[in-house]
C-alpha atoms as a PDB file:
ATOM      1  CA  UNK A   1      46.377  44.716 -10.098  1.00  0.00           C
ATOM      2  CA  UNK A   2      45.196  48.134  -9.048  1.00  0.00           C
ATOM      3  CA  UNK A   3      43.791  46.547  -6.055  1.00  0.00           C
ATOM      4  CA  UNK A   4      47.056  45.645  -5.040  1.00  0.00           C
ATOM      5  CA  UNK A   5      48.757  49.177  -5.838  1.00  0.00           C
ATOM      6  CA  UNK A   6      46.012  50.346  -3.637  1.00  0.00           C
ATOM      7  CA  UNK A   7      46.480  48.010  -0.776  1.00  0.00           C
ATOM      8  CA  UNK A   8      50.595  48.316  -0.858  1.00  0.00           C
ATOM      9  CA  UNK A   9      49.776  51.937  -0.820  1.00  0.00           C
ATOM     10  CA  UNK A  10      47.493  51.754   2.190  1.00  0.00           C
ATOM     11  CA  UNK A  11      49.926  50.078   3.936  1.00  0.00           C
ATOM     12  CA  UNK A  12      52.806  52.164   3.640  1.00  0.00           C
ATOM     13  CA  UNK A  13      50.655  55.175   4.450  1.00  0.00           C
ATOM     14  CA  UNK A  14      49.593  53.455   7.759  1.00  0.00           C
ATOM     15  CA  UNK A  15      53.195  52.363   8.406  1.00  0.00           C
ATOM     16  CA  UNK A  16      54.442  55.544   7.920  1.00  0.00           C
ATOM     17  CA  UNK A  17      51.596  56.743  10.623  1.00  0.00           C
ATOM     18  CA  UNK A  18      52.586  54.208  13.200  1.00  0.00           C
ATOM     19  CA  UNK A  19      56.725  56.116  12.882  1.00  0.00           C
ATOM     20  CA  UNK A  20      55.290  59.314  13.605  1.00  0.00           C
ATOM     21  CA  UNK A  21      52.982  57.822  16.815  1.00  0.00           C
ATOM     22  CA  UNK A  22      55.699  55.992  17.901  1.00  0.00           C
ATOM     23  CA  UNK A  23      57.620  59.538  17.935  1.00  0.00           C
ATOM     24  CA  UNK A  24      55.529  61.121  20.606  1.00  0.00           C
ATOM     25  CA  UNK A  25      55.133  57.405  22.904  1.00  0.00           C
ATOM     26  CA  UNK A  26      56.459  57.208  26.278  1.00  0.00           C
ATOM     27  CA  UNK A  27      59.481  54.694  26.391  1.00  0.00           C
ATOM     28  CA  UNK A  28      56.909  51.888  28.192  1.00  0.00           C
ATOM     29  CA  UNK A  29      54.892  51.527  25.215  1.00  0.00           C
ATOM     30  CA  UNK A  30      57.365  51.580  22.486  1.00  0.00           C
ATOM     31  CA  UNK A  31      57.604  47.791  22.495  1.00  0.00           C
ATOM     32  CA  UNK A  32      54.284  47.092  21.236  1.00  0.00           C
ATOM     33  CA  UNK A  33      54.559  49.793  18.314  1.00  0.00           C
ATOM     34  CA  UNK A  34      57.601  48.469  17.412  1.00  0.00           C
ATOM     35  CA  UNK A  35      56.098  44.904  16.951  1.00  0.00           C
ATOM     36  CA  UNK A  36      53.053  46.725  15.200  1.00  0.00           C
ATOM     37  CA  UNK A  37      55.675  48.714  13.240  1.00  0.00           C
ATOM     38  CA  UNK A  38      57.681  45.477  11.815  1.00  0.00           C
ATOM     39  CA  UNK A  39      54.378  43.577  11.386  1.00  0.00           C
ATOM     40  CA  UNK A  40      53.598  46.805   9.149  1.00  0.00           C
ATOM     41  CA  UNK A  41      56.753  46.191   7.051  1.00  0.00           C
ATOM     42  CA  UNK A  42      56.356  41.994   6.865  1.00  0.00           C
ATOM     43  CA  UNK A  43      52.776  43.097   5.625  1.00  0.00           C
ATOM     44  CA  UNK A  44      54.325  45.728   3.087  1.00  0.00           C
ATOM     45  CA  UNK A  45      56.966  43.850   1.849  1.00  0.00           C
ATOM     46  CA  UNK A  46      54.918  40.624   1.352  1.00  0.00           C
ATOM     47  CA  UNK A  47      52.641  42.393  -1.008  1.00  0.00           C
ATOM     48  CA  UNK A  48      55.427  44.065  -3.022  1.00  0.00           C
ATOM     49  CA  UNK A  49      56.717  40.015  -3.760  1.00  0.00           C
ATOM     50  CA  UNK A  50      52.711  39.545  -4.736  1.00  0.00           C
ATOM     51  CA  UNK A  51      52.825  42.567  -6.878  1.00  0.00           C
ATOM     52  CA  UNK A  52      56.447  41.006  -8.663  1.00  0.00           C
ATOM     53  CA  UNK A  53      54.892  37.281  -9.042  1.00  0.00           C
ATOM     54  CA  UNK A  54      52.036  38.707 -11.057  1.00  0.00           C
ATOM     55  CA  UNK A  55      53.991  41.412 -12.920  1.00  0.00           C
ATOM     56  CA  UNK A  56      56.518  38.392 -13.469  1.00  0.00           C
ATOM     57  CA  UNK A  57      53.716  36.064 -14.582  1.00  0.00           C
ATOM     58  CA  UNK A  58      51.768  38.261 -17.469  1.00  0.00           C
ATOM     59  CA  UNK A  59      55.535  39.138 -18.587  1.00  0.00           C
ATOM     60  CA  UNK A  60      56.111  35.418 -19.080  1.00  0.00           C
ATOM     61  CA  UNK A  61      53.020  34.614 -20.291  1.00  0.00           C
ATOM     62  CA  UNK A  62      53.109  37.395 -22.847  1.00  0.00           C
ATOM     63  CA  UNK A  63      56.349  35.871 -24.165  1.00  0.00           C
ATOM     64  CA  UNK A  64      54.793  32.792 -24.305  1.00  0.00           C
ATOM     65  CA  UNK A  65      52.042  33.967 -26.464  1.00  0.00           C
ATOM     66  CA  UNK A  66      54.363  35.841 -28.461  1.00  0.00           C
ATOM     67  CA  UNK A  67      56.788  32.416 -28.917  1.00  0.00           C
ATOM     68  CA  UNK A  68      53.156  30.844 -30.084  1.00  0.00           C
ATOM     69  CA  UNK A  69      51.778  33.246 -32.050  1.00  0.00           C
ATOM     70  CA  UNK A  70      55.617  33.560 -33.846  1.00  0.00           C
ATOM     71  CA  UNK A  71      55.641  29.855 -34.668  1.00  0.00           C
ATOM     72  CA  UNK A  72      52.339  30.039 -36.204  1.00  0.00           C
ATOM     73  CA  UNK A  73      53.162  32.611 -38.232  1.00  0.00           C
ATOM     74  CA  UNK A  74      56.411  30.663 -39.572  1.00  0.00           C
ATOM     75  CA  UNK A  75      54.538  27.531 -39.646  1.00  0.00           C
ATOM     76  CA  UNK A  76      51.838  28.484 -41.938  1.00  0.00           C
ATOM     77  CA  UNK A  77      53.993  28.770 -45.108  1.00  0.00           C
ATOM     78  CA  UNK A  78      54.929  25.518 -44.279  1.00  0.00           C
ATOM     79  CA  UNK A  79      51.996  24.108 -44.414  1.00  0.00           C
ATOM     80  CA  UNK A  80      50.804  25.715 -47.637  1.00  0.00           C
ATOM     81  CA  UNK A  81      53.775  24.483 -49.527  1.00  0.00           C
ATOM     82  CA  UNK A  82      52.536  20.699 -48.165  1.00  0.00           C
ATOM     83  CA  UNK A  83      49.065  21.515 -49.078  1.00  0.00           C
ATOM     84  CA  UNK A  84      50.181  22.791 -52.417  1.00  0.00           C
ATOM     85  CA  UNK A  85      52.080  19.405 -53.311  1.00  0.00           C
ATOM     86  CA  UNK A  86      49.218  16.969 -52.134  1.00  0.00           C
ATOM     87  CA  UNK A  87      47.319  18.928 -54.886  1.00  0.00           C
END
């Protein structure tokens, strides 16, 4: 995951570097930046929905193991009390 934080935070760091460049351009080749600059932001904001999924997917499958592990824990007294009365 820290690979992630670190690429998201590359990314805004060189977006925010292509807004300043695209200060000091001449009005002929502010077209191109500005297709570099929203490339920049598809880039940015597709790897804040990868960093969700996976924060969204150990959430859920902590839960999970919780549900599991919860159940277990109920169950076993359950199946002493069956154990016991086979005996």
């Amino acid at each position: 995951m820290k690979t992630d934080r670190d690429t998201l935070c590359a990314l805004l760091y060189r977006l925010a570097d292509l807004v300043e460049l695209a200060k000091r351009l001449s009005p002929e080749d502010r077209p191109a930046l500005e297709r570099m600059i929203v490339q920049a932001r598809h880039a940015v904001c597709e790897a804040r929905r990868i960093e969700t999924r996976k924060r969204t997917r150990l959430t859920t499958s902590r839960s999970i193991m919780r549900r599991i592990l919860d159940k277990g824990a109920h169950s076993k007294p359950e199946l002493r009390s069956r154990d016991d009365a086979s005996a």
